[in-house]
N, C-alpha and C. Protein backbone atom coordinates (compact mmCIF):
# COMPACT_ATOMS: atom_id res chain seq x y z
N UNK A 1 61.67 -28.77 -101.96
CA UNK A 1 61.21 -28.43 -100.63
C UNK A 1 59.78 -27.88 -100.72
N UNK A 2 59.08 -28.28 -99.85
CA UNK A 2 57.15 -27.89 -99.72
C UNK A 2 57.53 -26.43 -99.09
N UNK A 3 56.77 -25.70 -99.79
CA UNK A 3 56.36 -24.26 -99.16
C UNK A 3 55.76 -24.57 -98.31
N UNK A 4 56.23 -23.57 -97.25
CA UNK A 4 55.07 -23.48 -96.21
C UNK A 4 54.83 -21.70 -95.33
N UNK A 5 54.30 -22.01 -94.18
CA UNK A 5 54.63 -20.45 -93.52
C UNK A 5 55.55 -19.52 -93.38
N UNK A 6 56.45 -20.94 -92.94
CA UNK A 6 58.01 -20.60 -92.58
C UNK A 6 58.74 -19.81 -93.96
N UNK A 7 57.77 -20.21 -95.46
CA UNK A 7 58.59 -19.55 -96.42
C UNK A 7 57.95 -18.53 -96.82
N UNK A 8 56.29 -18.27 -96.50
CA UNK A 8 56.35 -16.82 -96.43
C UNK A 8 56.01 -15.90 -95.75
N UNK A 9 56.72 -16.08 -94.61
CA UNK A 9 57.39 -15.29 -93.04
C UNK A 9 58.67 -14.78 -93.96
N UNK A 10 59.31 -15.62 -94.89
CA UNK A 10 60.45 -15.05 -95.49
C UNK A 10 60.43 -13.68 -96.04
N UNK A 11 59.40 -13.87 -96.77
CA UNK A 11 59.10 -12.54 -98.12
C UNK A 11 58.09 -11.31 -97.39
N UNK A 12 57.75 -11.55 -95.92
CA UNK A 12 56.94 -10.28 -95.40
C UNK A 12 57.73 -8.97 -95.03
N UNK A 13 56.85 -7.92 -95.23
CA UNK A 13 57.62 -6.82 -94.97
C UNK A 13 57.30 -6.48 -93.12
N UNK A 14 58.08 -5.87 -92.61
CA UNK A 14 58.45 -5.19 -91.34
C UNK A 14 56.37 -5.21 -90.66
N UNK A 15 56.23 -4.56 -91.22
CA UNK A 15 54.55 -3.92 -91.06
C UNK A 15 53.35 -4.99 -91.17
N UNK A 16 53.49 -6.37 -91.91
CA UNK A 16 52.94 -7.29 -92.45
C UNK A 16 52.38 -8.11 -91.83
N UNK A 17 51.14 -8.65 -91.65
CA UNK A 17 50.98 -9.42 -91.36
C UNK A 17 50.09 -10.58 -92.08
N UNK A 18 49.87 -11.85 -91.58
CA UNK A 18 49.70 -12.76 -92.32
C UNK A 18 48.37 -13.30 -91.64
N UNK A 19 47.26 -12.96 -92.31
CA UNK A 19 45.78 -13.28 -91.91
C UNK A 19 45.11 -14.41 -92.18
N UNK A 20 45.53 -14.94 -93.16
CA UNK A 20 44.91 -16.60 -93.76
C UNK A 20 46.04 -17.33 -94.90
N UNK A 21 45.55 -18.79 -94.69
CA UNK A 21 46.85 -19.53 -95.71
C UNK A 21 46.00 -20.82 -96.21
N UNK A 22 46.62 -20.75 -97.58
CA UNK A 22 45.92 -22.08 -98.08
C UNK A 22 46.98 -22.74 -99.21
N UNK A 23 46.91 -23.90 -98.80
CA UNK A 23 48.00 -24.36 -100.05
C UNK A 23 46.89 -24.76 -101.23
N UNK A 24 47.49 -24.90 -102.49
CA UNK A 24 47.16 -24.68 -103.48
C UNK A 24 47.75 -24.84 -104.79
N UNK A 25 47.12 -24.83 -105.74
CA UNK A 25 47.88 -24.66 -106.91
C UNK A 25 47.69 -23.30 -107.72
N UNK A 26 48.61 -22.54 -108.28
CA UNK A 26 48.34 -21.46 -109.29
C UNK A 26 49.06 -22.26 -110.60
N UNK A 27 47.81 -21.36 -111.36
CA UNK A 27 47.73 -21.48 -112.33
C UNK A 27 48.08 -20.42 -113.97
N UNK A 28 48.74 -19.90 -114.47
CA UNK A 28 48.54 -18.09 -115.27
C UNK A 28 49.21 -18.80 -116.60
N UNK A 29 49.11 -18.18 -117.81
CA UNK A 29 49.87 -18.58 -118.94
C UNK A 29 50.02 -20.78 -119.06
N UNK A 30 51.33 -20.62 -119.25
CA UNK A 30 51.97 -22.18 -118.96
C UNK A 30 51.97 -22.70 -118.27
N UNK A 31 52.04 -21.84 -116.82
CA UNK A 31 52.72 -22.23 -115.33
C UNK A 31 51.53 -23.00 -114.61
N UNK A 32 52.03 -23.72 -114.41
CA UNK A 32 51.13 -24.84 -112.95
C UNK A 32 51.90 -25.11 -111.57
N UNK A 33 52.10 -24.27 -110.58
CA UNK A 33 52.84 -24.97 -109.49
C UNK A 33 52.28 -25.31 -108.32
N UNK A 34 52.26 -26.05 -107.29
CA UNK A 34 51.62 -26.30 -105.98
C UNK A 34 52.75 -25.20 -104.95
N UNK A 35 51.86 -24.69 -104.37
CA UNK A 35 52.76 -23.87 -102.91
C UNK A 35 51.42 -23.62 -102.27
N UNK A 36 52.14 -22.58 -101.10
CA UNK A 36 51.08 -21.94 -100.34
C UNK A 36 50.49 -20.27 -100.90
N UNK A 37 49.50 -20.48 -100.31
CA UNK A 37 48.89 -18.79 -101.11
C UNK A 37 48.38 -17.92 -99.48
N UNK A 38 48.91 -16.91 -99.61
CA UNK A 38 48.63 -16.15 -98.05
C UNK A 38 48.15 -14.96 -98.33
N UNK A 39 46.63 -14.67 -97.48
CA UNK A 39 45.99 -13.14 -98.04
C UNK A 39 46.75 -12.41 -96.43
N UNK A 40 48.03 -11.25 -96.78
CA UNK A 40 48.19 -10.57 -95.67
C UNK A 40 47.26 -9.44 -95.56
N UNK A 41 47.24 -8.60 -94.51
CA UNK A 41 47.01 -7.49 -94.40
C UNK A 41 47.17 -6.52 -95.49
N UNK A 42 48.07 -6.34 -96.69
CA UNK A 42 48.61 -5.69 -97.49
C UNK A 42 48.30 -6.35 -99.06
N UNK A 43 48.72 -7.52 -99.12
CA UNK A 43 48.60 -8.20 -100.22
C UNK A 43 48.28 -9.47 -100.23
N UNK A 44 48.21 -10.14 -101.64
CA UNK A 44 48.53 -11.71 -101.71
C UNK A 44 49.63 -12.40 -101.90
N UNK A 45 50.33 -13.30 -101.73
CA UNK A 45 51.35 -13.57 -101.37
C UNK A 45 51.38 -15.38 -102.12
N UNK A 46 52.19 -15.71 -102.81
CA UNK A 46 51.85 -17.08 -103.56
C UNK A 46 53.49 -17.46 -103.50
N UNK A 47 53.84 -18.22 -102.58
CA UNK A 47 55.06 -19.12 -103.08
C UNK A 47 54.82 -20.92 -103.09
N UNK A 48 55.91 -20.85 -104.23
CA UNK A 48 55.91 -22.50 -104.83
C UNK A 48 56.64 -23.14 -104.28
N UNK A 49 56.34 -24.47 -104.01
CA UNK A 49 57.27 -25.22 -103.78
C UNK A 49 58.57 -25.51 -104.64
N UNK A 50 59.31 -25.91 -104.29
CA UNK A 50 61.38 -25.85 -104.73
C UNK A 50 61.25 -27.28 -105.19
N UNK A 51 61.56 -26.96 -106.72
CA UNK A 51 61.59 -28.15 -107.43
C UNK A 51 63.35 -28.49 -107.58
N UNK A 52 63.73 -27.70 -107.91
CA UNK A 52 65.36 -27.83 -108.71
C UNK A 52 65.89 -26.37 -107.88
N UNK A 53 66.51 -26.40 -106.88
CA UNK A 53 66.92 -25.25 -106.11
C UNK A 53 65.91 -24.19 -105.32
N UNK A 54 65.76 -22.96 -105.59
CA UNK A 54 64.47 -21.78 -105.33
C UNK A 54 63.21 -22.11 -105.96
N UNK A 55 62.16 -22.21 -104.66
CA UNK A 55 60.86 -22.10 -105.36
C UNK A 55 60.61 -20.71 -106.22
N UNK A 56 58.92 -20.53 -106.44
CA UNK A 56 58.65 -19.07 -106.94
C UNK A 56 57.74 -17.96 -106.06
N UNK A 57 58.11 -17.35 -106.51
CA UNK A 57 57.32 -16.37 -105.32
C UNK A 57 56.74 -15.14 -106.70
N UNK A 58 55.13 -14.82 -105.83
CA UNK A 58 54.45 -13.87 -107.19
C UNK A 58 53.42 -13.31 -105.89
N UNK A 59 53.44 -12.05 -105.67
CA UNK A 59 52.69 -11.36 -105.31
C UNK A 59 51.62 -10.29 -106.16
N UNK A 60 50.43 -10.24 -104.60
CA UNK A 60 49.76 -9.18 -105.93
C UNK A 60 49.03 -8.38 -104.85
N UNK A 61 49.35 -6.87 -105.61
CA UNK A 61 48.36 -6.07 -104.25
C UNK A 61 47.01 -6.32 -104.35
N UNK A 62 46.57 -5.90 -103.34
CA UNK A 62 45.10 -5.99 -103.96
C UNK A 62 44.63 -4.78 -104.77
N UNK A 63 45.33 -3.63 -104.54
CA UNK A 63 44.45 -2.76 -105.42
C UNK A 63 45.13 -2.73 -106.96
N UNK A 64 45.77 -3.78 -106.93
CA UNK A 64 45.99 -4.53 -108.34
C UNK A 64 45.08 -5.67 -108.96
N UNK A 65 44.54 -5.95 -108.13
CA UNK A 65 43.60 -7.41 -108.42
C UNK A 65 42.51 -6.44 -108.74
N UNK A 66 41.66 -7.58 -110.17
CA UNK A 66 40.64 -7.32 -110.85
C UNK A 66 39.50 -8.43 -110.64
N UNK A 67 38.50 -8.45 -110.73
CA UNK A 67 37.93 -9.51 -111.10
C UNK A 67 37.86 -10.43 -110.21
N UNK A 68 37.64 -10.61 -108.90
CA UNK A 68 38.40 -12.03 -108.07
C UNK A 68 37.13 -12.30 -107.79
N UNK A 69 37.07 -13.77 -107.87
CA UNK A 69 36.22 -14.38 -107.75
C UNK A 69 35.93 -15.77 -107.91
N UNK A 70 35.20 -16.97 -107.67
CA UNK A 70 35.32 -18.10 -107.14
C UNK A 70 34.64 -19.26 -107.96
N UNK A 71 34.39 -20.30 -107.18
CA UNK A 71 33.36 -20.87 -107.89
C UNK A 71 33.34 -22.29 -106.60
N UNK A 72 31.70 -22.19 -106.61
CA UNK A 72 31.74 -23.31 -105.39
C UNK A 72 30.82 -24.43 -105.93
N UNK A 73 30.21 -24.72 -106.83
CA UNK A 73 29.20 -25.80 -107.46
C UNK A 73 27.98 -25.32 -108.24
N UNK A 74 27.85 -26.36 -108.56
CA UNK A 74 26.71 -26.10 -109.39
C UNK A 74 25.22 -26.88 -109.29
N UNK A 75 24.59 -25.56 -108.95
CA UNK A 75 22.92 -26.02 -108.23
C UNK A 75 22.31 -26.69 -109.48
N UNK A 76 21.82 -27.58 -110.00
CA UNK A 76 20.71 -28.12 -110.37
C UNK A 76 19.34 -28.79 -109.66
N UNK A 77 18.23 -27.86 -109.93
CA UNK A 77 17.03 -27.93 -108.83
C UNK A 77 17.30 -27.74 -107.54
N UNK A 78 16.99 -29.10 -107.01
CA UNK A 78 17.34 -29.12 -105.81
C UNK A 78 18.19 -29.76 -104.88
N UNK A 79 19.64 -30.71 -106.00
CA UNK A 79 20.70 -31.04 -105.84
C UNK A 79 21.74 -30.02 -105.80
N UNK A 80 22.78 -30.17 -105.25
CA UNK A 80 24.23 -29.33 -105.85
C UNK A 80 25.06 -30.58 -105.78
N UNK A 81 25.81 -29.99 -107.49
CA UNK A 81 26.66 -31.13 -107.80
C UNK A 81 28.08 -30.45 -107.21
N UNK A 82 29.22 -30.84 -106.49
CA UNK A 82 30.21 -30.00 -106.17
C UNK A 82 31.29 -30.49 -107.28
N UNK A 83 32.24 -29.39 -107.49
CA UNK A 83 33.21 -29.66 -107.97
C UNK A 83 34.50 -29.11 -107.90
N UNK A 84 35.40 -29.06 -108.39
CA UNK A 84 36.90 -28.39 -107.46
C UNK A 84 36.85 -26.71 -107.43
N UNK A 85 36.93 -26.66 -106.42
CA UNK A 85 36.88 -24.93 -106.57
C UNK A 85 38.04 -23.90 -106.94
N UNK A 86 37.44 -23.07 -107.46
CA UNK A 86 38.31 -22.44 -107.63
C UNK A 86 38.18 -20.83 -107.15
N UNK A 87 39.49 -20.05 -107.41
CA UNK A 87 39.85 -19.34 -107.08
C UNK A 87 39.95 -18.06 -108.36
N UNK A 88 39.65 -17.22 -109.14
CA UNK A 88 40.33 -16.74 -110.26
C UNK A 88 40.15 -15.08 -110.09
N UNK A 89 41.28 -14.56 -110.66
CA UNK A 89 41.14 -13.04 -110.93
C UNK A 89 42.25 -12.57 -111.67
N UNK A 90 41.89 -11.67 -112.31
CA UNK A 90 43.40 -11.01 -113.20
C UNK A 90 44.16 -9.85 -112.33
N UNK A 91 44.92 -9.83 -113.07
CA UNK A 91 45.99 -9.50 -112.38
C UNK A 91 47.16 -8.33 -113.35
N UNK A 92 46.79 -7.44 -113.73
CA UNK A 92 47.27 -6.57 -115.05
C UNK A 92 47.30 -7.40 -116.21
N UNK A 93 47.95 -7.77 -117.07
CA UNK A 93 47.27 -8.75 -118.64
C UNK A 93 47.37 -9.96 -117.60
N UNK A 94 47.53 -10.23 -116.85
CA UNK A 94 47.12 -12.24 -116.27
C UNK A 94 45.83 -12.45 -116.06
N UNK A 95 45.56 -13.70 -116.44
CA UNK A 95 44.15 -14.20 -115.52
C UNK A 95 44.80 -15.47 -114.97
N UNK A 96 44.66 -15.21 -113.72
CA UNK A 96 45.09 -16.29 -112.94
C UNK A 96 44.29 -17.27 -111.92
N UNK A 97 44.79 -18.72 -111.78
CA UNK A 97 43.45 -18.84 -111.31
C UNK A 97 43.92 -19.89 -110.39
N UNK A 98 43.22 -20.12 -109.08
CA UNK A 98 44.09 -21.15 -108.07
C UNK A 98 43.27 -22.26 -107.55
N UNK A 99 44.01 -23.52 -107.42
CA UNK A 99 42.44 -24.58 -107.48
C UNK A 99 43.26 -25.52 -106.78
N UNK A 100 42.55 -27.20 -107.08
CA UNK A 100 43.21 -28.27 -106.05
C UNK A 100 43.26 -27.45 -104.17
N UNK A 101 42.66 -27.42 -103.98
CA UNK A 101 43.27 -26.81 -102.61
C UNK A 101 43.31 -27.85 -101.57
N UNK A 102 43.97 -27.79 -100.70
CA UNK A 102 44.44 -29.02 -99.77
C UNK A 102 43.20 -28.78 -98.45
N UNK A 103 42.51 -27.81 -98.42
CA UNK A 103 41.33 -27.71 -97.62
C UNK A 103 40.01 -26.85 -98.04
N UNK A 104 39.83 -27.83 -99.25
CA UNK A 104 37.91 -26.40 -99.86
C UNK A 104 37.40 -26.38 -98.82
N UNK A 105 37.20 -26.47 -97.51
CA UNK A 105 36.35 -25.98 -96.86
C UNK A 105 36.64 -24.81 -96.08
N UNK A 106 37.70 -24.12 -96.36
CA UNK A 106 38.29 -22.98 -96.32
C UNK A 106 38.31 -21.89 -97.13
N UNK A 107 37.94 -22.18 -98.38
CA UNK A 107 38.35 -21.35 -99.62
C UNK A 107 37.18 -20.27 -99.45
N UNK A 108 36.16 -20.92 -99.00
CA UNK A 108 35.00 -19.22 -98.79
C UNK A 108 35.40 -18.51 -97.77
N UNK A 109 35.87 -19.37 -97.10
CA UNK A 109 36.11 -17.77 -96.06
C UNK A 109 37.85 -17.30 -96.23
N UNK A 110 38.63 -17.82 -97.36
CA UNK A 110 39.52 -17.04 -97.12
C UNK A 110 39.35 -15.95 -98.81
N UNK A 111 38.48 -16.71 -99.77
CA UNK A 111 37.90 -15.28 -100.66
C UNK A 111 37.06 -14.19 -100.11
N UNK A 112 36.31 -14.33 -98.70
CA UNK A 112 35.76 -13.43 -98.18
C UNK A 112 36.87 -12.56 -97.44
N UNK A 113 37.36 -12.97 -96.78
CA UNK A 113 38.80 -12.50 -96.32
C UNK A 113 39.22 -11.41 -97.43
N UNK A 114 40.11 -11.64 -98.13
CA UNK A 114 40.50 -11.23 -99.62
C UNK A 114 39.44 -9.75 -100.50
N UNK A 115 38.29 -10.03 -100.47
CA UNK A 115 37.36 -9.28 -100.87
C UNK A 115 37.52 -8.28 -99.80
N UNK A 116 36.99 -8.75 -98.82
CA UNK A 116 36.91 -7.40 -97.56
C UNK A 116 38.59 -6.44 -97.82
N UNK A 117 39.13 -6.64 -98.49
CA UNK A 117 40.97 -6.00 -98.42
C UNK A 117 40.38 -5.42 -99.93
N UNK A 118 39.75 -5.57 -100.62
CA UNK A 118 39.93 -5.26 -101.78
C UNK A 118 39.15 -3.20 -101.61
């Protein structure tokens, strides 16, 4: 089953709300999965899509997040060459990092999003 809102409307608390969404892939250690990634009011919020029963679900506060930060192309002179963006920051021993996104033309303003919470 595809993650979507509807699955993380599941995992919000009472107080929560849900400010931006991007599907995606994460990335940490071994793991590679596609789901949606949601910056709430409170935290980040990452569930996977349901391969074999329950997807995964991995949150992270922000005043747990280290390091976050992006990557949007690379200027040479007076070209920019683009390439897949990404997403990365650690996360207590993780460095995790989130890419493929189903809309880059979103991803700056939902790491600006994200930053402003930090």
């Amino acid at each position: 089953m595809k993650a979507n809102l509807e699955t993380i409307k599941e995992h919000l608390n009472s107080e929560e709300d849900i400010l931006s969404t991007l599907y995606c892939v994460i990335n940490f250690g071994y793991i590679s999965r596609f789901g949606i990634l949601a910056a709430t009011n409170k935290r980040l919020l990452f569930c996977s899509d349901a391969m074999f029963g329950k997807g995964l679900k991995w949150e992270f506060k922000y005043t747990e997040i280290e390091d976050f930060s992006h990557t949007n192309g690379v200027v040479l002179e007076i070209s920019a060459i683009p390439f897949i963006k990404k997403i990365t920051m650690n996360h207590g021993d993780d460095f995790i990092v989130f890419d493929n996104f189903s809309s880059p033309q979103n991803v700056q303003s939902f790491f600006k999003l994200v930053q402003s919470k930090q």
